[in-house]
C-alpha atoms as a PDB file:
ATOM      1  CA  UNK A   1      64.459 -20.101 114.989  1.00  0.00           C
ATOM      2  CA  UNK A   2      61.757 -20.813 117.348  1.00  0.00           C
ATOM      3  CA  UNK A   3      60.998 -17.338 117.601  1.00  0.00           C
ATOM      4  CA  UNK A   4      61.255 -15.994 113.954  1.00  0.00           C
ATOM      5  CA  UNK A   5      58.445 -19.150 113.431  1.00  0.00           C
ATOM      6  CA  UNK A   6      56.233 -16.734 115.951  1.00  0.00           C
ATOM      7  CA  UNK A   7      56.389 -13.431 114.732  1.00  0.00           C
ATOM      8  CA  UNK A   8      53.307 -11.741 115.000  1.00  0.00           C
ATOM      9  CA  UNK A   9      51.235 -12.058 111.999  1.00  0.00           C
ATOM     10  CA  UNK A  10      50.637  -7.849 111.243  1.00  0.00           C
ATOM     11  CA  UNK A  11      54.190  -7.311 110.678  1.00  0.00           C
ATOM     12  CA  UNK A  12      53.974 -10.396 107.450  1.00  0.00           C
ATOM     13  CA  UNK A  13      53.784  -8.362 104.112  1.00  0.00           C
ATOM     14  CA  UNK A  14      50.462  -8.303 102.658  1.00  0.00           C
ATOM     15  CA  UNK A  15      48.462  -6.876 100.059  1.00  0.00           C
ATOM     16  CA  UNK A  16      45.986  -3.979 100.779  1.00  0.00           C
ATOM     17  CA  UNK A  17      42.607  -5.485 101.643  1.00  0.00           C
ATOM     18  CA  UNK A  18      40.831  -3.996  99.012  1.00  0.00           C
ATOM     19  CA  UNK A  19      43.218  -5.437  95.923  1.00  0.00           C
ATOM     20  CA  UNK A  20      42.583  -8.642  96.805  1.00  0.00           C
ATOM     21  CA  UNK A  21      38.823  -8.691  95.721  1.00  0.00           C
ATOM     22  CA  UNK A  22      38.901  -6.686  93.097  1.00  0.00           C
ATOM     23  CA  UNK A  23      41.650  -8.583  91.294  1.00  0.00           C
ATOM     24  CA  UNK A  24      39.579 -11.848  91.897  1.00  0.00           C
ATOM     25  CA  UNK A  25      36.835  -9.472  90.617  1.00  0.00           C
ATOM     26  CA  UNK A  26      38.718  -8.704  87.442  1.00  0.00           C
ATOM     27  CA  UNK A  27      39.126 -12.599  86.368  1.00  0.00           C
ATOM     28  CA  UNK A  28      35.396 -12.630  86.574  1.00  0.00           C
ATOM     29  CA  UNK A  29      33.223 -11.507  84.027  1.00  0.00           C
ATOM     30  CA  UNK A  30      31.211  -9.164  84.334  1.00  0.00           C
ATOM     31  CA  UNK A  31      27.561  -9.911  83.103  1.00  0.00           C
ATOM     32  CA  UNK A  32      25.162  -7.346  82.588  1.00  0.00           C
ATOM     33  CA  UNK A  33      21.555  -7.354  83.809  1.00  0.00           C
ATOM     34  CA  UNK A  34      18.931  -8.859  81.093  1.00  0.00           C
ATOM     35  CA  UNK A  35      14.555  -9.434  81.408  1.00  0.00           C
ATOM     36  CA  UNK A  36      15.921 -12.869  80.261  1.00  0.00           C
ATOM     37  CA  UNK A  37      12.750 -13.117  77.764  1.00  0.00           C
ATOM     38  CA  UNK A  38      12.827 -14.565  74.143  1.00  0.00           C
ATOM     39  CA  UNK A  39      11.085 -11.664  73.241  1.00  0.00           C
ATOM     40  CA  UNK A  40      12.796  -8.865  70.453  1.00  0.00           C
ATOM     41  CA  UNK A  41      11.685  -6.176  72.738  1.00  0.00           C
ATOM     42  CA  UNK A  42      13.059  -7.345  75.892  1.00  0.00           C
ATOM     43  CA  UNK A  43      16.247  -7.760  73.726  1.00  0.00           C
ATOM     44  CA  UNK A  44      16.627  -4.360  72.885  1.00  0.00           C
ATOM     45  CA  UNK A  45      16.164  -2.908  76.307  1.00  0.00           C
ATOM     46  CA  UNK A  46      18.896  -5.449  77.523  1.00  0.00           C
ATOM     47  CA  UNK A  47      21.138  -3.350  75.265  1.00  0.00           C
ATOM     48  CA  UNK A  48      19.412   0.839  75.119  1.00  0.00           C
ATOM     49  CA  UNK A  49      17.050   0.436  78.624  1.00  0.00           C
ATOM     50  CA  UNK A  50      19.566   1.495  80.873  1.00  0.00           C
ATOM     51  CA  UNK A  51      19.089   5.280  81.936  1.00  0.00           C
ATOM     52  CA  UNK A  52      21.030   7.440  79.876  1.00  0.00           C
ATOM     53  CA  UNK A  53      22.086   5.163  77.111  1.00  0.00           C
ATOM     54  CA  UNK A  54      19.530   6.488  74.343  1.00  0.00           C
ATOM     55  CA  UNK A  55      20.385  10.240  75.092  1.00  0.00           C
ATOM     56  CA  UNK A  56      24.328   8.981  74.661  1.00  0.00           C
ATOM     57  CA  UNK A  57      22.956   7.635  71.283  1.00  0.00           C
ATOM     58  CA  UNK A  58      21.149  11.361  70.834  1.00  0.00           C
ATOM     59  CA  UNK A  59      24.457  12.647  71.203  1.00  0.00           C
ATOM     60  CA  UNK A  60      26.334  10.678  68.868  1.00  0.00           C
ATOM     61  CA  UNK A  61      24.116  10.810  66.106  1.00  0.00           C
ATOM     62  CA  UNK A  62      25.688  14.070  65.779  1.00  0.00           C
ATOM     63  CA  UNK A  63      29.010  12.609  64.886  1.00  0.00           C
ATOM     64  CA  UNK A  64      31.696  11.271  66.873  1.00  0.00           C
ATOM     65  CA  UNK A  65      32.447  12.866  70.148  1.00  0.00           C
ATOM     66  CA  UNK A  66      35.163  13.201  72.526  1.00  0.00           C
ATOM     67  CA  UNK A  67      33.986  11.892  76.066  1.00  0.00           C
ATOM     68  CA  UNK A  68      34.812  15.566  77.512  1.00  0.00           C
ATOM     69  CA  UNK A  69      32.285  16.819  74.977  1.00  0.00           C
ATOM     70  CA  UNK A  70      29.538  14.004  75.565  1.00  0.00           C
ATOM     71  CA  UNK A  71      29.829  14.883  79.760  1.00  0.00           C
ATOM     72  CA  UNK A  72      29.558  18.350  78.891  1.00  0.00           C
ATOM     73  CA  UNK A  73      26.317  18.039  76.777  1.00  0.00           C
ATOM     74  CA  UNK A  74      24.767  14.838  78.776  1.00  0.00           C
ATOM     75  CA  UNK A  75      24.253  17.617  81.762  1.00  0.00           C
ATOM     76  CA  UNK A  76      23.671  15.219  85.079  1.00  0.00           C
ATOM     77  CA  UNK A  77      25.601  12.239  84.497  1.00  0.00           C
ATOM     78  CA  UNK A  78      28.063  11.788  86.492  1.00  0.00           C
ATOM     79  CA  UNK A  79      31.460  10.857  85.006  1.00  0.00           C
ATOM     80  CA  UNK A  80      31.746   6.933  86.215  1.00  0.00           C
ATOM     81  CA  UNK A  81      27.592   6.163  85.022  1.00  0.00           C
ATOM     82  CA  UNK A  82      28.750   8.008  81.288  1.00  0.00           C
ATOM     83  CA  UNK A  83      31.937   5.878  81.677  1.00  0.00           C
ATOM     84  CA  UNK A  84      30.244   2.512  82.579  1.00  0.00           C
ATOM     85  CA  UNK A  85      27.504   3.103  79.572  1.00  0.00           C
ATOM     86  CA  UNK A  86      29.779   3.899  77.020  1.00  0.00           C
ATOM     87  CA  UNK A  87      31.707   0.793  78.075  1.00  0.00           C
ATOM     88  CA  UNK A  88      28.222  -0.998  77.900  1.00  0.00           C
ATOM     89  CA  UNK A  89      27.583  -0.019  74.455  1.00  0.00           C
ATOM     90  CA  UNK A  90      31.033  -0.791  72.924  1.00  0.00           C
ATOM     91  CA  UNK A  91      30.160  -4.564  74.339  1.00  0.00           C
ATOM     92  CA  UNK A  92      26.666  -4.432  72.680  1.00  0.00           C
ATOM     93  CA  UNK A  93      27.955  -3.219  68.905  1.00  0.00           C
ATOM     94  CA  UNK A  94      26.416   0.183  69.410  1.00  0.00           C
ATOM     95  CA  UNK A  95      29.596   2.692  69.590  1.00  0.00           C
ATOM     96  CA  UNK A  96      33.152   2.000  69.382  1.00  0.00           C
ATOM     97  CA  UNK A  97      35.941   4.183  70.610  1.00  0.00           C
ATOM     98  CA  UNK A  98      39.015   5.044  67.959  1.00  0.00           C
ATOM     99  CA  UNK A  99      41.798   7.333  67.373  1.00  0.00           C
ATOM    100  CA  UNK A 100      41.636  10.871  65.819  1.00  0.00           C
ATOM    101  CA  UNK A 101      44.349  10.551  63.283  1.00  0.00           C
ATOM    102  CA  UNK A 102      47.488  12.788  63.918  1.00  0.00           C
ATOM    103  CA  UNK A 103      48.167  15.440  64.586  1.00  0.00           C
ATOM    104  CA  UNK A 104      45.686  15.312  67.141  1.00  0.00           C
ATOM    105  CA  UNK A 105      45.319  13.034  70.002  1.00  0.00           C
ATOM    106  CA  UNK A 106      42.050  12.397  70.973  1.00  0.00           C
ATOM    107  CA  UNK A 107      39.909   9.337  71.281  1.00  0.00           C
ATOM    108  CA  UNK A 108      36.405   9.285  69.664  1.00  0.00           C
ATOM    109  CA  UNK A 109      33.346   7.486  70.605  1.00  0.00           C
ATOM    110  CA  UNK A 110      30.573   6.868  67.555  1.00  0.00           C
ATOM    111  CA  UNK A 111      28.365   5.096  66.387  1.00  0.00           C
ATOM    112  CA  UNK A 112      28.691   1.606  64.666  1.00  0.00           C
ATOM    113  CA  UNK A 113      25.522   0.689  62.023  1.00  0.00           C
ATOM    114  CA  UNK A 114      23.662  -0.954  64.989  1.00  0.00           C
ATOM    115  CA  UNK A 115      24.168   1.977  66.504  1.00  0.00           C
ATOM    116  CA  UNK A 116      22.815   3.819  64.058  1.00  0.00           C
ATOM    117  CA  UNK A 117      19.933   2.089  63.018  1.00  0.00           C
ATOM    118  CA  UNK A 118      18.516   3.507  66.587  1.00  0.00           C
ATOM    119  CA  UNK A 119      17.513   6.816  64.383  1.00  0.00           C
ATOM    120  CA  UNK A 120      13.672   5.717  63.768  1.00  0.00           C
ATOM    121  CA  UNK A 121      13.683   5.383  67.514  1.00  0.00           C
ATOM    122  CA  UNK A 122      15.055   7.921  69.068  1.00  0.00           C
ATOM    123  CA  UNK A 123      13.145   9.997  65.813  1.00  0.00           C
ATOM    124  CA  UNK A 124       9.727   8.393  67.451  1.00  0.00           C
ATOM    125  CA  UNK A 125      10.451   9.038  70.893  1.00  0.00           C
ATOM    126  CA  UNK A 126      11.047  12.881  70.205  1.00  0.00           C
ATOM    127  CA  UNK A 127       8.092  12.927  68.338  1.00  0.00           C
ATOM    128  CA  UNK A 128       5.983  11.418  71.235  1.00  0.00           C
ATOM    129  CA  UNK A 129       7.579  13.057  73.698  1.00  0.00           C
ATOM    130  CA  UNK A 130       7.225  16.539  72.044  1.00  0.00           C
ATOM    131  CA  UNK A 131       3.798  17.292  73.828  1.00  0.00           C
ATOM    132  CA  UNK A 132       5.276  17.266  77.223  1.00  0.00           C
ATOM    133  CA  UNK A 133       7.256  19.856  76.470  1.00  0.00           C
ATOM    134  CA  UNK A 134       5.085  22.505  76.618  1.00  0.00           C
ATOM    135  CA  UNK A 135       6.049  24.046  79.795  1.00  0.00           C
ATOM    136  CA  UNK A 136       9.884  24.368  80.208  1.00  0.00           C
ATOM    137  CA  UNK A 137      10.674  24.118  84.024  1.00  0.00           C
ATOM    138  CA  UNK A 138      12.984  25.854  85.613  1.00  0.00           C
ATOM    139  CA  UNK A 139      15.554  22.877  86.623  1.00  0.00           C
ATOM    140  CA  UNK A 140      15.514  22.179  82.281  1.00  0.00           C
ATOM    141  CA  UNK A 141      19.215  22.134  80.707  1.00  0.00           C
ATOM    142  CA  UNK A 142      19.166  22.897  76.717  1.00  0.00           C
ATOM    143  CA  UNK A 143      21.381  22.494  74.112  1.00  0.00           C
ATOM    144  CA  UNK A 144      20.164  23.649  70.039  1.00  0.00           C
ATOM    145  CA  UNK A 145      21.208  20.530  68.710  1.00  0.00           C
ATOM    146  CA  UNK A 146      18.852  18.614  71.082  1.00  0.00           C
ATOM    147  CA  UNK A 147      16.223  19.822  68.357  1.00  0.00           C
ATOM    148  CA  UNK A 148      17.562  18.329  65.434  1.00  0.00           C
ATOM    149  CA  UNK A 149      15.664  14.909  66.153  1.00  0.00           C
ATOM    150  CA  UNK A 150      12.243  16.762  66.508  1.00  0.00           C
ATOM    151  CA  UNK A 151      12.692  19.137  63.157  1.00  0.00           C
ATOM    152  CA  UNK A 152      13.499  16.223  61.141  1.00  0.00           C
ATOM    153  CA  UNK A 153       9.962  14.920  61.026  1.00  0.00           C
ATOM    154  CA  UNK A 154       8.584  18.346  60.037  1.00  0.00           C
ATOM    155  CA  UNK A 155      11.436  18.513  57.252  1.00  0.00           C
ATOM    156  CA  UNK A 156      10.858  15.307  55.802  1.00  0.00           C
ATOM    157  CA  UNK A 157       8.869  16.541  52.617  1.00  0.00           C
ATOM    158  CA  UNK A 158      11.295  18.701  51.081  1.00  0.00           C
ATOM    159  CA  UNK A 159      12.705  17.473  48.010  1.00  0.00           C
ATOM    160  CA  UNK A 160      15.455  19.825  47.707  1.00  0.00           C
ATOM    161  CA  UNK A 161      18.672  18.598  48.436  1.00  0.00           C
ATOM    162  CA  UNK A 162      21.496  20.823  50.441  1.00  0.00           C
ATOM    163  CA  UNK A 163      22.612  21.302  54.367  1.00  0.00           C
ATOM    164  CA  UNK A 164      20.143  23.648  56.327  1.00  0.00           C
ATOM    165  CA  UNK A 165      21.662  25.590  58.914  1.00  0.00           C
ATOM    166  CA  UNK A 166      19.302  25.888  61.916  1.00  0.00           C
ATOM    167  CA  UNK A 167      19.283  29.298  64.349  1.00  0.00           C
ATOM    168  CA  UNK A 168      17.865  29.437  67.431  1.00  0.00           C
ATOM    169  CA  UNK A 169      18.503  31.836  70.026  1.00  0.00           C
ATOM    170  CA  UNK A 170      20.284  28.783  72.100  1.00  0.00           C
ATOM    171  CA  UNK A 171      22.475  28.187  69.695  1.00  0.00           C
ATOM    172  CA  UNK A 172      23.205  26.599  65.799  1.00  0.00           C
ATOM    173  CA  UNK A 173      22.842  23.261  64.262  1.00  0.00           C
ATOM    174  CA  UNK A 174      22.467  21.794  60.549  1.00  0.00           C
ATOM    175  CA  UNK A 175      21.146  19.372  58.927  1.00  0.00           C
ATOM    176  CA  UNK A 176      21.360  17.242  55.593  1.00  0.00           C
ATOM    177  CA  UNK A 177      17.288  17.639  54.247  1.00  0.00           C
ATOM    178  CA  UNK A 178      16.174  16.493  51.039  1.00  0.00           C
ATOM    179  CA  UNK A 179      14.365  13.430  49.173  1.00  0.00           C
ATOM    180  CA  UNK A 180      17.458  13.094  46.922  1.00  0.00           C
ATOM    181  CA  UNK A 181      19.438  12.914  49.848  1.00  0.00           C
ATOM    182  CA  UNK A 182      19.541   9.534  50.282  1.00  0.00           C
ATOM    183  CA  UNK A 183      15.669   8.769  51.857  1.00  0.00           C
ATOM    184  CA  UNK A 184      14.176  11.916  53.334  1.00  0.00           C
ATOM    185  CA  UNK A 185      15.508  13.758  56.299  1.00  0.00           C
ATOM    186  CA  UNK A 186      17.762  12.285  58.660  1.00  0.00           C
ATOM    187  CA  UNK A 187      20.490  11.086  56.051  1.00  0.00           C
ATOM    188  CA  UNK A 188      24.234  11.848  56.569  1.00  0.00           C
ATOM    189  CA  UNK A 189      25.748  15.086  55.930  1.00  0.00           C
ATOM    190  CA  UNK A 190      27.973  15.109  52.894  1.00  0.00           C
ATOM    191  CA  UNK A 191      31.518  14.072  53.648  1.00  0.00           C
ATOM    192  CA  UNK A 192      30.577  11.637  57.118  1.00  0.00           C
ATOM    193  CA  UNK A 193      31.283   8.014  57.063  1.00  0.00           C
ATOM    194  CA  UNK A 194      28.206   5.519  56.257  1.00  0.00           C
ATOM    195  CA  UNK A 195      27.204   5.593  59.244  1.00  0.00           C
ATOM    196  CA  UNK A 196      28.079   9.086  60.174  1.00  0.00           C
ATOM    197  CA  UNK A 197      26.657  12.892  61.533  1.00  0.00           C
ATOM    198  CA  UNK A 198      22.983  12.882  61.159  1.00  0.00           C
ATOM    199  CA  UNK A 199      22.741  17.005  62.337  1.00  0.00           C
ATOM    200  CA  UNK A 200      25.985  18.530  62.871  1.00  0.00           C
ATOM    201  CA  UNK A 201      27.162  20.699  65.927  1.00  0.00           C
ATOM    202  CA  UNK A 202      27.199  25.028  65.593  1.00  0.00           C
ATOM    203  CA  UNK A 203      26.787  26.678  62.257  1.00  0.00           C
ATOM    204  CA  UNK A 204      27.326  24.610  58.642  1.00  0.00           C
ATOM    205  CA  UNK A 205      30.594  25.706  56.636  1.00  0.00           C
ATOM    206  CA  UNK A 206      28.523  26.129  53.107  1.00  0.00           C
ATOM    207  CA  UNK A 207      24.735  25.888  54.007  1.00  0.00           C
ATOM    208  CA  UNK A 208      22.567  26.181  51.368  1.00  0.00           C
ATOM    209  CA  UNK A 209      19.791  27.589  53.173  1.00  0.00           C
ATOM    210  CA  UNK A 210      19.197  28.700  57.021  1.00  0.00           C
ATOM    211  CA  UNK A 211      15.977  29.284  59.206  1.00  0.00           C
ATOM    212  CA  UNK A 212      16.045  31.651  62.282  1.00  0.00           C
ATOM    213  CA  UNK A 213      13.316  30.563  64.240  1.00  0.00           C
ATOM    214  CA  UNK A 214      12.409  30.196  68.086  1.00  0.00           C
ATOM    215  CA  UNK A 215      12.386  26.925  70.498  1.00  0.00           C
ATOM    216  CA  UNK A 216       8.575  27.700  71.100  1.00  0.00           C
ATOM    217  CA  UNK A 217       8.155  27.274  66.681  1.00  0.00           C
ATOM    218  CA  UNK A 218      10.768  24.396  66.166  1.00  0.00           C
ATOM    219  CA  UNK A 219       8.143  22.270  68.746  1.00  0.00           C
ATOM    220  CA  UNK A 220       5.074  23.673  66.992  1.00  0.00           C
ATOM    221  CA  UNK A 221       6.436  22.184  63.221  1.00  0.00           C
ATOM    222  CA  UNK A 222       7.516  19.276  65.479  1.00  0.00           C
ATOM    223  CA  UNK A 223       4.233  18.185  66.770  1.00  0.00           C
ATOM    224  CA  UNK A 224       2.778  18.958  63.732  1.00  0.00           C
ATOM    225  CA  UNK A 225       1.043  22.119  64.772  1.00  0.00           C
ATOM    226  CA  UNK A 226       2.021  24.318  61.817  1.00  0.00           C
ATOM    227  CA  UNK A 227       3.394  23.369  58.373  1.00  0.00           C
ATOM    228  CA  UNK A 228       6.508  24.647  57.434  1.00  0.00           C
ATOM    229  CA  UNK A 229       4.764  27.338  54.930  1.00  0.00           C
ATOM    230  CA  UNK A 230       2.447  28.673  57.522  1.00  0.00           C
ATOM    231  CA  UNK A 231       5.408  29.094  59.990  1.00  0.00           C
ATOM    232  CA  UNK A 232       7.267  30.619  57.699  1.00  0.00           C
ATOM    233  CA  UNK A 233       4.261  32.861  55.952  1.00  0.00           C
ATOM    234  CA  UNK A 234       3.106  33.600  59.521  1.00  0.00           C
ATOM    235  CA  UNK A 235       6.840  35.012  60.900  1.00  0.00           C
ATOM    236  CA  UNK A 236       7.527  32.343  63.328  1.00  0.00           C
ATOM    237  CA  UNK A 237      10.306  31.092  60.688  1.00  0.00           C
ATOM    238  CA  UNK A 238      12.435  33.629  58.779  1.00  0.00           C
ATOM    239  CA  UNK A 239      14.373  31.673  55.525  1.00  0.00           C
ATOM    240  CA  UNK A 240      17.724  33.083  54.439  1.00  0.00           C
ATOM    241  CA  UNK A 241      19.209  32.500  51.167  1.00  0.00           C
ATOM    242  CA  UNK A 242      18.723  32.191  47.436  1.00  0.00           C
ATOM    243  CA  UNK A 243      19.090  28.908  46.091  1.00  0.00           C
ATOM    244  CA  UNK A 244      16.570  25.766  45.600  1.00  0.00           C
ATOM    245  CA  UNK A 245      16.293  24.641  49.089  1.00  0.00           C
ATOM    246  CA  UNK A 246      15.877  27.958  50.512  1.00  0.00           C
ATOM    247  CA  UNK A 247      12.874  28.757  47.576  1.00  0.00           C
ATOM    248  CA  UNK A 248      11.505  25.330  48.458  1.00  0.00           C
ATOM    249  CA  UNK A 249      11.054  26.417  52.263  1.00  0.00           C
ATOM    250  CA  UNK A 250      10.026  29.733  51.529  1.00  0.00           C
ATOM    251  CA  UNK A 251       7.500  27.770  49.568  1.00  0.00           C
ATOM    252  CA  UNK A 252       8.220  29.489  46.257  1.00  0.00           C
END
C-alpha cells in the first residue's frame, strides 16, 4: 500500500496542459475591446473599427455569401481574422449566419438591417477615398464588384427604373438604379429580402440596360469628373439596349 501511495506523479493520468486553460477560458466571456466613451462615434467604431470589418460589410452588401466566397474576395485575410470578425459582427447585430434551404447545404452570412444601414457609410468612404486611387500599384487586388459602391453616387439621378448590368474588363456586376426604385440608387434588386443585394455578383439575368466602360471611367463618374452624358457622348461609356433606362443614360 505504502508504495502504490508513492508512485511517481508523471505516470497519474492527466489532461494535456493546454486543455486545461482554454476550457477555463471558454467559461469566461470573452469581451471585446471598446474607447469606453459616451460618445455615438466611439460607439460605432467599438462595433465596424476593427480592420477588415467594413470591407466584410462591402462584401455583403452584395447579398449573402458563403464564407469560402467572402475569403476568396477579402484577398489578405487570413482565415482565423475573417473567422473572428464575422463572429464579431453576429454579436454586434450586423450579419447573421443561416441555412441555404435544401437541396443545398451551405451556410450564409448577411446582413441584418443594422447591418445594412452601414450603406451611406461605406457609400461616403468610397466616395472620399476615390481620389487616392489614381495610381493603381502593383501589389493592388481587384474585383468588378468592388465598383458598385463608387458608381452609385454618379447613378443617383436617373429616374428610370430597371437593373443595369455593369462591364468592365475585370469582370460584371449590376445594379438596381432608379428614383422609383425605392430612393435613388443603392436600393435592393428586385426579388432580395428587405434588407437584401444592393449590386449583385457577374452579369444580371434580365438587365434592362448595360454600360461597357473602363476602371479608369467608372472612377472619373465616381469622383465626379465627368457626367454620365459626357462619358457616354465622349466614348468612355458605351450604353447597350433599347428600353427607358438605357434611353435615359444615353441621354435621349
Amino acid at each position: 500500500m505504502s508504495r502504490l501511495r508513492r508512485m511517481p506523479r508523471q505516470q497519474q493520468p492527466a489532461a494535456p496542459p493546454a486543455a486545461r486553460p482554454a476550457a477555463r477560458l471558454a467559461a469566461r466571456p470573452v469581451r471585446r475591446r471598446s474607447y469606453d466613451q459616451f460618445d455615438a462615434t466611439a460607439r460605432a467604431l467599438d462595433s465596424v473599427g476593427d480592420r477588415w470589418t467594413l470591407l466584410i460589410v462591402r462584401e455583403l452588401l452584395g447579398g449573402p455569401r458563403r464564407y469560402t466566397d467572402l475569403h476568396a474576395d477579402l484577398p489578405g485575410v487570413s482565415t482565423d481574422v475573417l473567422a473572428s470578425r464575422l463572429k464579431d459582427m453576429e454579436q454586434s447585430g450586423l450579419a447573421l449566419r443561416r441555412k441555404m434551404p435544401p437541396p443545398s447545404a451551405a451556410s450564409v452570412y448577411e446582413l441584418t438591417e443594422r447591418g445594412h444601414g452601414l450603406l451611406p457609410v461605406l457609400t461616403a468612404l468610397a466616395a472620399w477615398g476615390a481620389p487616392a486611387l489614381a495610381e493603381r500599384r502593383p501589389t493592388d487586388a481587384v474585383r468588378a464588384h468592388w465598383f458598385a459602391l463608387p458608381l452609385l453616387g454618379a447613378l443617383a439621378g436617373l429616374t428610370r427604373e430597371g437593373v443595369l448590368e455593369v462591364r468592365l474588363d475585370e469582370g460584371e456586376f449590376h445594379l438596381h438604379v432608379g428614383l422609383r426604385a425605392g430612393g435613388g440608387a443603392g436600393s435592393v434588386l428586385p426579388g432580395a429580402e428587405a434588407y437584401g443585394a444592393v449590386y449583385g455578383y457577374g452579369p444580371a439575368d434580365r438587365p434592362d440596360a448595360r454600360i461597357v466602360l473602363g476602371a479608369e471611367a467608372c472612377l472619373e463618374l465616381a469622383q465626379g469628373g465627368a457626367t454620365l452624358t459626357e462619358a457616354v457622348k465622349g466614348g468612355r461609356v458605351e450604353v447597350l439596349g433599347d428600353g427607358p433606362l438605357a434611353a435615359e443614360l444615353r441621354g435621349e
